[in-house]
C-alpha atoms as a PDB file:
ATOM      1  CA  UNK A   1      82.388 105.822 127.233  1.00  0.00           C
ATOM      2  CA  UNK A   2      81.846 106.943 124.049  1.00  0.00           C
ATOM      3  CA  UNK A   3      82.524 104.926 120.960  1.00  0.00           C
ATOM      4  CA  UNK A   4      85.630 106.130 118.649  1.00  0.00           C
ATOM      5  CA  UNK A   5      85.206 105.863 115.289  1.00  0.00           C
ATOM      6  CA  UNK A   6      87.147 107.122 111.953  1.00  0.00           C
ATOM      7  CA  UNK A   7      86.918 107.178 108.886  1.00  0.00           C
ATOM      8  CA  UNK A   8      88.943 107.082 105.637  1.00  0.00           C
ATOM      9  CA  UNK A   9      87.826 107.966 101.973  1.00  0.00           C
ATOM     10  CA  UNK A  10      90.539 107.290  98.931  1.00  0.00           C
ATOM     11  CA  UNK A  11      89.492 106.470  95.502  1.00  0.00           C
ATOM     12  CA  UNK A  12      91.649 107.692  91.871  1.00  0.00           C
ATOM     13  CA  UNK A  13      89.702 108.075  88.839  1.00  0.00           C
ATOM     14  CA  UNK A  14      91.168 108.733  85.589  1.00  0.00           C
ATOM     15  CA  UNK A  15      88.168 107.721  83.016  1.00  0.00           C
ATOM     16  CA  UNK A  16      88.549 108.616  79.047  1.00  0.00           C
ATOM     17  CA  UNK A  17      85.158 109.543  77.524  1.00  0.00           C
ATOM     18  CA  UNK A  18      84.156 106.493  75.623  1.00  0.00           C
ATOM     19  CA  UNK A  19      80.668 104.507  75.860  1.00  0.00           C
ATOM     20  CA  UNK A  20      81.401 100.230  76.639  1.00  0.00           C
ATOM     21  CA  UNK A  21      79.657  98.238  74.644  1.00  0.00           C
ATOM     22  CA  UNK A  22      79.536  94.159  74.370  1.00  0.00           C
ATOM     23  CA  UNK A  23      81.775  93.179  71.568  1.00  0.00           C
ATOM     24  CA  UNK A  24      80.446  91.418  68.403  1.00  0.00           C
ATOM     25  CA  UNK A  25      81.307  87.843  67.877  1.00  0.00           C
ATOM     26  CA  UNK A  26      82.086  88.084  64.364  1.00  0.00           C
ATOM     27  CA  UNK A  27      86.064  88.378  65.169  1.00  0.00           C
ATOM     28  CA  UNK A  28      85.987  87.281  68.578  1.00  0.00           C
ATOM     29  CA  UNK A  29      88.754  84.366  67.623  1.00  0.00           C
ATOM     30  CA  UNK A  30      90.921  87.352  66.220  1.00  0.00           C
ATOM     31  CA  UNK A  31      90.047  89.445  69.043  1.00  0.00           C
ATOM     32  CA  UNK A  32      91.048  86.093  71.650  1.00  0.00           C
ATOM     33  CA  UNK A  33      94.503  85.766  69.866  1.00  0.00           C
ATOM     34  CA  UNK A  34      95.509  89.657  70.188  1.00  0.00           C
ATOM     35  CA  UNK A  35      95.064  89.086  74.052  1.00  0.00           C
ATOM     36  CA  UNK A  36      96.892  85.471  73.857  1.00  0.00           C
ATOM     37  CA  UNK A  37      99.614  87.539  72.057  1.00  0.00           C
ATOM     38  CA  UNK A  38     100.058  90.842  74.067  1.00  0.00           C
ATOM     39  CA  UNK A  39     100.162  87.991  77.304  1.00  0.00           C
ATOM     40  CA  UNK A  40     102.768  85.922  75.971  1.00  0.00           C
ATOM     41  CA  UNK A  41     104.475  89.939  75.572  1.00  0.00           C
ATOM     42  CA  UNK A  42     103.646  90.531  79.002  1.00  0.00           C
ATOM     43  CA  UNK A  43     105.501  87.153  80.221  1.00  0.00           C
ATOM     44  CA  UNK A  44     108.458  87.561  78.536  1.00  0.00           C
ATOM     45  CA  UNK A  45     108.844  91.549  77.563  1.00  0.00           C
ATOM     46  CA  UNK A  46     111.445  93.063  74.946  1.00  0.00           C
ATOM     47  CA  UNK A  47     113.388  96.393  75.759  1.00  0.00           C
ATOM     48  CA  UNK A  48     110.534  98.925  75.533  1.00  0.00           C
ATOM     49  CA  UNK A  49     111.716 102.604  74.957  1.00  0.00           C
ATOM     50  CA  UNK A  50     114.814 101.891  75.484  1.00  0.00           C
ATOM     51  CA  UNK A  51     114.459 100.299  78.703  1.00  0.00           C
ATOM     52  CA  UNK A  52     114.434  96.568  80.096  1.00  0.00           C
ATOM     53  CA  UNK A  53     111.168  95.447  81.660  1.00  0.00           C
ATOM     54  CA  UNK A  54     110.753  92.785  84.014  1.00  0.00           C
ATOM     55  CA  UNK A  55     107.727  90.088  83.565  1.00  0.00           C
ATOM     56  CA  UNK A  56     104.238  90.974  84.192  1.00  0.00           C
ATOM     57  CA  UNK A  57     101.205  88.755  84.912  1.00  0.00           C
ATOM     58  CA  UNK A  58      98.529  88.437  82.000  1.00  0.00           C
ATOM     59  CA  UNK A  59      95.697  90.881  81.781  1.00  0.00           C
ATOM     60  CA  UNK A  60      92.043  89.271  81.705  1.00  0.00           C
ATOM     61  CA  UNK A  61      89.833  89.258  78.831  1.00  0.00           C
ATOM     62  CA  UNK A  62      87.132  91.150  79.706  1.00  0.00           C
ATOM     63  CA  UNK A  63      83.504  91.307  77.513  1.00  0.00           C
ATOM     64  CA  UNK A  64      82.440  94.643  79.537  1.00  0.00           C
ATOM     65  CA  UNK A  65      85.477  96.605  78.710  1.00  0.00           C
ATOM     66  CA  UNK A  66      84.498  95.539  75.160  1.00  0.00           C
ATOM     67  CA  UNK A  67      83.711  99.133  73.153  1.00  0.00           C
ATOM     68  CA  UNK A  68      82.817  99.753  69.575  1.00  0.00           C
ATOM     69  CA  UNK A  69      85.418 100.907  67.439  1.00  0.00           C
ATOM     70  CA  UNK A  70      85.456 104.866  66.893  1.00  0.00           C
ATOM     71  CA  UNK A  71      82.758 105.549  69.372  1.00  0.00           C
ATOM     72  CA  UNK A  72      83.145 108.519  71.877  1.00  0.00           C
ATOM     73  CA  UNK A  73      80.650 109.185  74.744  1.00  0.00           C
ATOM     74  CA  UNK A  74      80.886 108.743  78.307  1.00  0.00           C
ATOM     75  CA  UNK A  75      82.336 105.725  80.241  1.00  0.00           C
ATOM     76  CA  UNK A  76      82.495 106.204  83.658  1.00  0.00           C
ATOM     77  CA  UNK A  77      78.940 105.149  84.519  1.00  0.00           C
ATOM     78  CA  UNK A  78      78.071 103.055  81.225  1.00  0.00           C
ATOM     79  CA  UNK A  79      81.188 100.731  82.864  1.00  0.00           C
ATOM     80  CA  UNK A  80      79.688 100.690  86.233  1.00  0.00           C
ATOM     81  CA  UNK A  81      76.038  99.907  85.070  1.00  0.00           C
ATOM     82  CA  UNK A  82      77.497  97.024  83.050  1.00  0.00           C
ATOM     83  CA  UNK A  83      79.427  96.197  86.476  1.00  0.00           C
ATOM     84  CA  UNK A  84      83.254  97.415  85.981  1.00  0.00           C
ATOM     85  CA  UNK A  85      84.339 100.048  87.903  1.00  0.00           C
ATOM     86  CA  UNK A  86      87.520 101.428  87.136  1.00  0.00           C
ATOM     87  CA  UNK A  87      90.854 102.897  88.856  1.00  0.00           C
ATOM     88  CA  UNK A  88      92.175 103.934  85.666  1.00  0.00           C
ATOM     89  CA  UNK A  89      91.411 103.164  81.859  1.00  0.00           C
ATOM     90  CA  UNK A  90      93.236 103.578  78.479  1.00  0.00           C
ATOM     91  CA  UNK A  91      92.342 103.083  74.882  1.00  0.00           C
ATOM     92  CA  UNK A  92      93.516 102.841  72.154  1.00  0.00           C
ATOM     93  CA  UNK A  93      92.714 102.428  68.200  1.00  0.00           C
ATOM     94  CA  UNK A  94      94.496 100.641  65.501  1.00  0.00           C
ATOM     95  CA  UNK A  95      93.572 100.959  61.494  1.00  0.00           C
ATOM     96  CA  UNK A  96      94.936  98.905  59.144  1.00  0.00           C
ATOM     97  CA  UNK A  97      95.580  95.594  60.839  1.00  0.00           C
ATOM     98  CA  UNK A  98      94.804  92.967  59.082  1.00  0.00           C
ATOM     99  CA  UNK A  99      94.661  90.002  61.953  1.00  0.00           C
ATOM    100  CA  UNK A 100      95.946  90.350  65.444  1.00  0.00           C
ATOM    101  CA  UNK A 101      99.581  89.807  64.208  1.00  0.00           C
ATOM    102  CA  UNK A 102      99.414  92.814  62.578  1.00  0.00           C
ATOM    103  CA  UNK A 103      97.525  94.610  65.480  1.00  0.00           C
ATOM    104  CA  UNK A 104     100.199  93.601  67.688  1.00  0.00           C
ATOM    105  CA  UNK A 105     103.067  94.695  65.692  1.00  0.00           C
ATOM    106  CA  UNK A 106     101.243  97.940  65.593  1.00  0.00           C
ATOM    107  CA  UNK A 107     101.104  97.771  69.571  1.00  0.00           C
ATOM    108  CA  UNK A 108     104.452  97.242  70.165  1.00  0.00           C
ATOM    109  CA  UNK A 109     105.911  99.396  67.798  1.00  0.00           C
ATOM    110  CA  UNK A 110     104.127 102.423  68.995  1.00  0.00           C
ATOM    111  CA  UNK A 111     102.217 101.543  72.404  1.00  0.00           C
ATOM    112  CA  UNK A 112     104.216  99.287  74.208  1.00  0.00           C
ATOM    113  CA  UNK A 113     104.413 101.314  77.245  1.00  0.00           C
ATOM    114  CA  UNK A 114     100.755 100.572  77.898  1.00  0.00           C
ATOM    115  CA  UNK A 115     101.032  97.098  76.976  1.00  0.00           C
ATOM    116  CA  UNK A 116     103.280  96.835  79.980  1.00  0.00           C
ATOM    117  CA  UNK A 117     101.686  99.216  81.990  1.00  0.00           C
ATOM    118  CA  UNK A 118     101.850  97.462  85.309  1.00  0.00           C
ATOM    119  CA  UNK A 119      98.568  99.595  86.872  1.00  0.00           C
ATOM    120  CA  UNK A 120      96.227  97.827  84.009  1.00  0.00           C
ATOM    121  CA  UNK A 121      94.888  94.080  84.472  1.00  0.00           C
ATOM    122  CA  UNK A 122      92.339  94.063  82.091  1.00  0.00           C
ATOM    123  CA  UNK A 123      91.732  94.309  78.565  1.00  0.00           C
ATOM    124  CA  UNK A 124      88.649  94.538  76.189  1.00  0.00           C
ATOM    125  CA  UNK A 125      89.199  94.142  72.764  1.00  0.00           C
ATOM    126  CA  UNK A 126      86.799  94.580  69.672  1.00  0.00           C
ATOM    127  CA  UNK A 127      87.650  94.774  65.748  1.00  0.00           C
ATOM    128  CA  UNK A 128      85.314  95.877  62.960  1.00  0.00           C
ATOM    129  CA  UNK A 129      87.339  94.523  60.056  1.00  0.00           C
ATOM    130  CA  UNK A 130      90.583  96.501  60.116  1.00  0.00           C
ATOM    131  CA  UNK A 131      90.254  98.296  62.832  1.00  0.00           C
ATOM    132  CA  UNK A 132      90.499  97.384  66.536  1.00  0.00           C
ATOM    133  CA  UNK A 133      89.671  98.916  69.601  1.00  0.00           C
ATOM    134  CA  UNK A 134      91.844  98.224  72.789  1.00  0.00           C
ATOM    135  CA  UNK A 135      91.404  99.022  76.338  1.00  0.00           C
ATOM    136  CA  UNK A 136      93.511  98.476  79.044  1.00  0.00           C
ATOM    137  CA  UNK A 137      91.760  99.149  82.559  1.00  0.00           C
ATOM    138  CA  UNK A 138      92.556  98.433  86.675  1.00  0.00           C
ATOM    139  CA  UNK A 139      89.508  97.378  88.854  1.00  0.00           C
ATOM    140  CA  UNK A 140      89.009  99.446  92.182  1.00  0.00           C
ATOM    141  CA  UNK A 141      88.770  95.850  94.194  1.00  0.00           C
ATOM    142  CA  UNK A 142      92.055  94.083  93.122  1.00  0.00           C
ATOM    143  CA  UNK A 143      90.847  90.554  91.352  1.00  0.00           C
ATOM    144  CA  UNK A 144      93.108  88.781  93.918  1.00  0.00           C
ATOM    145  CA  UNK A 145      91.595  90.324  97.206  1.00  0.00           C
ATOM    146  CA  UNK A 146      89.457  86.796  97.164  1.00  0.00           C
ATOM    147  CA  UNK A 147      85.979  86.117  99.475  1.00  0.00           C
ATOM    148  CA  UNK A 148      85.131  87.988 102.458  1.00  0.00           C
ATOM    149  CA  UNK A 149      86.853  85.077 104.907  1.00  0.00           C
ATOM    150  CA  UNK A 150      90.250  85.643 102.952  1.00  0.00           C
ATOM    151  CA  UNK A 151      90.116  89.429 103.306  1.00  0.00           C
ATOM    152  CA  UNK A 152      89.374  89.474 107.299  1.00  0.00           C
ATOM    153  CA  UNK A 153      92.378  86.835 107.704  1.00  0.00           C
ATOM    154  CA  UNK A 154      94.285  89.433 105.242  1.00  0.00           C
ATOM    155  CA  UNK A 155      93.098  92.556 107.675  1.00  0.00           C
ATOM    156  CA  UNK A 156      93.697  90.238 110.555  1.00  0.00           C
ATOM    157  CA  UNK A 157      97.491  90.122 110.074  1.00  0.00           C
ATOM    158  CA  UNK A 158      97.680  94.098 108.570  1.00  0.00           C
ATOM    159  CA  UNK A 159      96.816  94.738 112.445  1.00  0.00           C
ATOM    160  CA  UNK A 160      98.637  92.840 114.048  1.00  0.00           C
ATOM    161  CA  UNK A 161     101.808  93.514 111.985  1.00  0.00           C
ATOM    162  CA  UNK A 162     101.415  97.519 112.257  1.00  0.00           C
ATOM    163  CA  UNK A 163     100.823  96.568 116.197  1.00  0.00           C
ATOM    164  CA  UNK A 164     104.232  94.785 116.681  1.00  0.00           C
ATOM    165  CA  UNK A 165     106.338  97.618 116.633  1.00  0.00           C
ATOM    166  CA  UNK A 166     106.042 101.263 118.143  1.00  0.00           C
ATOM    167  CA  UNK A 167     104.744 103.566 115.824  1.00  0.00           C
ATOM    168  CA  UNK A 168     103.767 107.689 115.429  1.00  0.00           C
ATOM    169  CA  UNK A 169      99.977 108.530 114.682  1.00  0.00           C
ATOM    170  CA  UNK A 170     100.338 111.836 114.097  1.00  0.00           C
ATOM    171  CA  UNK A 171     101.434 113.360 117.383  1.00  0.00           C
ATOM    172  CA  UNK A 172     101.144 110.878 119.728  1.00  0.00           C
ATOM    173  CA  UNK A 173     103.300 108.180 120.104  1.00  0.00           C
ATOM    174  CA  UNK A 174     102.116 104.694 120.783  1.00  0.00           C
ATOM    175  CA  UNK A 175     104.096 101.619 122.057  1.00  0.00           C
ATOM    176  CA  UNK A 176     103.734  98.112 120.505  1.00  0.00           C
ATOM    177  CA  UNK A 177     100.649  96.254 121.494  1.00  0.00           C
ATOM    178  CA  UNK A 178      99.612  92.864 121.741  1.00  0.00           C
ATOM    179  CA  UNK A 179      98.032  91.495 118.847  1.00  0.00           C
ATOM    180  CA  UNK A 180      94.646  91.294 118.555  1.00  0.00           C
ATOM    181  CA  UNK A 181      92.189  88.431 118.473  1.00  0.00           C
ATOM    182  CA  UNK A 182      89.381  87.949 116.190  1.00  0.00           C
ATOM    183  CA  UNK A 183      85.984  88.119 116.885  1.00  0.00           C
ATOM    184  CA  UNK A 184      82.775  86.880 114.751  1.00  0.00           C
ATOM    185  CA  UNK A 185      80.457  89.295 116.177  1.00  0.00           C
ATOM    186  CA  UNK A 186      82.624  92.079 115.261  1.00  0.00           C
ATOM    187  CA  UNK A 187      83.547  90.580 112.055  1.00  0.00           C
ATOM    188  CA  UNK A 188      79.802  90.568 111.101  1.00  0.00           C
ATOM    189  CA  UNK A 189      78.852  94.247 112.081  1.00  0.00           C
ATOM    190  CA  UNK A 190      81.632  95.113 110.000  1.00  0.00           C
ATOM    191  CA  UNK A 191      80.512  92.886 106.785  1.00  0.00           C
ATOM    192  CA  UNK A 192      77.381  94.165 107.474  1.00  0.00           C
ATOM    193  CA  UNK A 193      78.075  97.870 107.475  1.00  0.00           C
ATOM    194  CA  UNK A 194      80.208  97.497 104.290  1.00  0.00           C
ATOM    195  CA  UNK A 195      77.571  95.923 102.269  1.00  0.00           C
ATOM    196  CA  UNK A 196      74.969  98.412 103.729  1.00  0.00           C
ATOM    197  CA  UNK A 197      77.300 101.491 102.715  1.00  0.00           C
ATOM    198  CA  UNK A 198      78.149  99.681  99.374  1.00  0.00           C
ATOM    199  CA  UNK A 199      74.561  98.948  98.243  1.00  0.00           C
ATOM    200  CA  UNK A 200      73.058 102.031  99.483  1.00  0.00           C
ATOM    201  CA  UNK A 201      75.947 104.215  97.702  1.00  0.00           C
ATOM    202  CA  UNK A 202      77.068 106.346 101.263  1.00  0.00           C
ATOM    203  CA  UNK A 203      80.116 106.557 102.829  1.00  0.00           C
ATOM    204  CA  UNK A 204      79.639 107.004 107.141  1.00  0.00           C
ATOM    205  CA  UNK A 205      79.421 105.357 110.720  1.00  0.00           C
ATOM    206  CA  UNK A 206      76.241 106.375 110.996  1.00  0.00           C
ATOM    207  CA  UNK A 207      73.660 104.265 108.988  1.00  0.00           C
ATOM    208  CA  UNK A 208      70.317 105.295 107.304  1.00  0.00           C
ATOM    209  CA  UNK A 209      68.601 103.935 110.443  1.00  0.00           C
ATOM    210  CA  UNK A 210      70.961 106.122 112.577  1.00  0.00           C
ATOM    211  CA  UNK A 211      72.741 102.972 114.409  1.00  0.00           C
ATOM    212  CA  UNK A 212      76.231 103.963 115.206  1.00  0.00           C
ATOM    213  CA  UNK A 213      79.141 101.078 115.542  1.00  0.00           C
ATOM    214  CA  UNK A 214      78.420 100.258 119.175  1.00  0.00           C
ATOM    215  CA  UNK A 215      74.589  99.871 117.977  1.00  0.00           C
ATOM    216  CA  UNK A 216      75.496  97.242 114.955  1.00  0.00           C
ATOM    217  CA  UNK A 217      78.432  95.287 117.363  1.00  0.00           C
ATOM    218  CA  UNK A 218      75.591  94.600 120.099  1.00  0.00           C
ATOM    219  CA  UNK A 219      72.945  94.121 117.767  1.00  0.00           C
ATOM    220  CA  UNK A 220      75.662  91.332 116.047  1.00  0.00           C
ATOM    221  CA  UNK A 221      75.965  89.725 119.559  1.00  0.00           C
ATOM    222  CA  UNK A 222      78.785  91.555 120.664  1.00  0.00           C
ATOM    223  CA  UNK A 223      78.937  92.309 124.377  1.00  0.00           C
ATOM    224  CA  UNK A 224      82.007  94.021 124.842  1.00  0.00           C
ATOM    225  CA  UNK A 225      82.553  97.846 126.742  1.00  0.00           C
ATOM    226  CA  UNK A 226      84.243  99.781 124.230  1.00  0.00           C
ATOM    227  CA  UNK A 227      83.770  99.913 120.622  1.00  0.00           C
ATOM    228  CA  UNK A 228      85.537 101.574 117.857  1.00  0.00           C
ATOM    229  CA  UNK A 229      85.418 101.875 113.448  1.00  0.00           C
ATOM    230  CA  UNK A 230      87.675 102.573 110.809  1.00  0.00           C
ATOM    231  CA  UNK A 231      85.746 103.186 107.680  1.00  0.00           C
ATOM    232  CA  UNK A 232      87.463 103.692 104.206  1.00  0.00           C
ATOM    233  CA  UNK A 233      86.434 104.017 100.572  1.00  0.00           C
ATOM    234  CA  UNK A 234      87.741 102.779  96.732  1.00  0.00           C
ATOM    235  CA  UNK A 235      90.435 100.921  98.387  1.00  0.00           C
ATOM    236  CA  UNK A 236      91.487  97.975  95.896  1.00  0.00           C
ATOM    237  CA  UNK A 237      92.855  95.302  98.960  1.00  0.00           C
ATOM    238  CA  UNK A 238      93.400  94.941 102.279  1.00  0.00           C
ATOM    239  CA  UNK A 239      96.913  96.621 102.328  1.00  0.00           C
ATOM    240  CA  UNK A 240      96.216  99.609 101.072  1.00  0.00           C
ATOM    241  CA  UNK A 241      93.421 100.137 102.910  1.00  0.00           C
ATOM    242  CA  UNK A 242      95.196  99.506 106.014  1.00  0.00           C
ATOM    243  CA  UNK A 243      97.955 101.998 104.470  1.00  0.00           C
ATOM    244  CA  UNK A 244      95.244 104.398 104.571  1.00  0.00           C
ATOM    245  CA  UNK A 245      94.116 104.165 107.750  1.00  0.00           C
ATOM    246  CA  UNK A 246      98.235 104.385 109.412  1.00  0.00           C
ATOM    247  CA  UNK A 247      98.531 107.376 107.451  1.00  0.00           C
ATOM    248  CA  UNK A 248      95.650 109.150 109.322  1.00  0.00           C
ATOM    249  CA  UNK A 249      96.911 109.882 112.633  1.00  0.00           C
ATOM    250  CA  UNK A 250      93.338 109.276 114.155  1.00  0.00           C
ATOM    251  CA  UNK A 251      92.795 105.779 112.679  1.00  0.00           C
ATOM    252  CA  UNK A 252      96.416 104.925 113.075  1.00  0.00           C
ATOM    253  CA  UNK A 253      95.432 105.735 117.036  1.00  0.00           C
ATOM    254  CA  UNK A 254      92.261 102.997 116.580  1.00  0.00           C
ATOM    255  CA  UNK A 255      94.986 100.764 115.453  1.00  0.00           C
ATOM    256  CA  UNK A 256      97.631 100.929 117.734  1.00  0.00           C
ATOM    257  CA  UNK A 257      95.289 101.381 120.965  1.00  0.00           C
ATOM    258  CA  UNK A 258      96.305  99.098 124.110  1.00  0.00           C
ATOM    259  CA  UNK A 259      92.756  98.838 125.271  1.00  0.00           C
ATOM    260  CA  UNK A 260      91.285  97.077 121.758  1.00  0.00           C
ATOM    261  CA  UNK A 261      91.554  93.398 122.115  1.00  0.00           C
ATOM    262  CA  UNK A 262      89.303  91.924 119.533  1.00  0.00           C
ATOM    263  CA  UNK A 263      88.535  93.002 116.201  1.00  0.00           C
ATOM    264  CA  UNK A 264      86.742  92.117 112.966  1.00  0.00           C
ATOM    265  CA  UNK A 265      86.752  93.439 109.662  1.00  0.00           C
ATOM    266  CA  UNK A 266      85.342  92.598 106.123  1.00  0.00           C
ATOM    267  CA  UNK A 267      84.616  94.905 102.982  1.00  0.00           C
ATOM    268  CA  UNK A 268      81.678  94.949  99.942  1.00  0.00           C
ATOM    269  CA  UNK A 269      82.010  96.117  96.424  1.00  0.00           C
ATOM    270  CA  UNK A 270      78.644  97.468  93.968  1.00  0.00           C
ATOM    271  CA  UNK A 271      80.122  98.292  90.917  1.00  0.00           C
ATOM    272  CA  UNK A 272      77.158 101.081  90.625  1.00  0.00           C
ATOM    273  CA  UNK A 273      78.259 102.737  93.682  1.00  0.00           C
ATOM    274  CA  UNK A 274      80.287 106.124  94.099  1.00  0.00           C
ATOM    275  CA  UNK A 275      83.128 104.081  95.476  1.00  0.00           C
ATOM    276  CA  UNK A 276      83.185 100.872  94.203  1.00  0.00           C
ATOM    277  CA  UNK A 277      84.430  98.908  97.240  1.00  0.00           C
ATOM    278  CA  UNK A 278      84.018  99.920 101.235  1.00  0.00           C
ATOM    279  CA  UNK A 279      86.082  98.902 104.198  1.00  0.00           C
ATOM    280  CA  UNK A 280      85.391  98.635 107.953  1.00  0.00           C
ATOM    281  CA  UNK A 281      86.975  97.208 110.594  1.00  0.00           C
ATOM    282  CA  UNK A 282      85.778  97.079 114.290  1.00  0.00           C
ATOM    283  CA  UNK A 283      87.837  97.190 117.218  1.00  0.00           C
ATOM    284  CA  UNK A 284      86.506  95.513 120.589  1.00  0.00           C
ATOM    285  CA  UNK A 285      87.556  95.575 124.245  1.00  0.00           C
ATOM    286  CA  UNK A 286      85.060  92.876 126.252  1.00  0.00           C
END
């Protein structure tokens, strides 16, 4: 029987034109204390605009997001050579701030939107006397997915919670199934297709040496009779990559099938890469 195998590509890029540089350390104790302030904002937010905001976790300090103050050029790949890439990016420039007091007065008073911004959690800051230079960025992999074991236990239960109750892929209608077991073999095919897509910068089932899922599974070890792959792309974390694959009625169907029984999964992020972070999970019926 042939294999059945899908694949998913999602990634949002919204990159302003401005080259990253490493900050200087001449005000890097000024620059520190602007992020310990707009934090402290973040924990405990005034009315912004009118509006009451609920608490928001800190953003990271980050030396990559770090660009000179006034400069204009492009950012998208100067970030991911330096090893950020980004699902979305702001900056913004003060003048006239004397210390990071002053900077964050100016921030509040006219940007706090984007101080509590709930997509960013990242900052880079860098000041040439005066002036300051903020940016405010999200990773495409979500700093909280964790190592490879955490995000297969993560996929592990996205299964198997889409599984428990009847759902509609597409067209078809599918019953609950069982849940699924997990499998090492399968688990390492799939760790090792994501790295092999996210190192050599390509996005399909079939790899550069033309092995198809059912090729990588057996060549892991795996000795089961039916095989099938759901691939996705720029995903930050497990859930929304599994979101993306139950809104596709065909990997939805990989999902929900009564005949899988096993499965693995794992992902692999390159920061120089077209999509920053790659998904695939393998389905197995021994």
């Amino acid at each position: 029987m042939r294999p059945t195998v899908r694949r998913c590509r999602f990634i949002s890029l919204c990159l302003m034109p401005l080259l990253p540089l490493l900050a200087s350390p001449v005000h890097a104790s000024g620059e520190r204390q602007l992020v310990e302030v707009i934090n402290d904002y973040r924990a405990d937010p005034d009315r912004c605009a009118g509006r009451a905001v609920k608490p928001l976790r800190p953003l990271s300090l980050k030396s990559n997001l770090a660009l000179p103050v006034g400069y204009g050029g492009g950012l998208r790949n100067a970030l991911k050579a330096k090893g950020y890439q980004a699902v979305t990016v702001r900056t913004i420039r003060l003048v006239g701030a004397q210390d990071a007091d002053e900077a964050f007065d100016m921030l509040e008073s006219d940007y706090c939107g984007a101080l509590l911004d709930t997509q960013f959690a990242d900052i880079g800051v860098t000041r040439a006397r005066s002036e300051w230079q903020i940016v405010l960025a999200q990773p495409v992999l979500d700093g909280r997915v964790g190592d490879s074991r955490a995000a297969g236990k993560a996929l592990l239960a996205e299964v198997n919670a889409a599984r428990a109750r009847p759902r509609l892929c597409g067209r078809k209608r599918f019953a609950a199934a069982r849940p699924l077991t997990w499998n090492a073999a399968l688990g390492a095919a799939a760790q090792g297709h994501s790295k092999a897509m996210a190192y050599g910068n390509y996005f399909a089932h079939r790899d550069p040496d033309g092995d198809m899922p059912l090729d990588r599974a057996k060549a892991a070890g795996y000795r089961g009779r039916q095989i099938g792959e759901n691939i996705a792309a720029g995903q930050s974390s497990p859930n929304k990559a599994m979101a993306s694959w139950l809104a596709s009625p065909g990997h939805c169907a990989n999902l929900m099938n009564p005949m899988f029984t096993q499965v693995g999964a794992a992902y692999a992020a390159d920061s120089r890469s077209d999509e920053g972070v790659y998904w695939t999970m393998l389905f197995g019926a021994p």
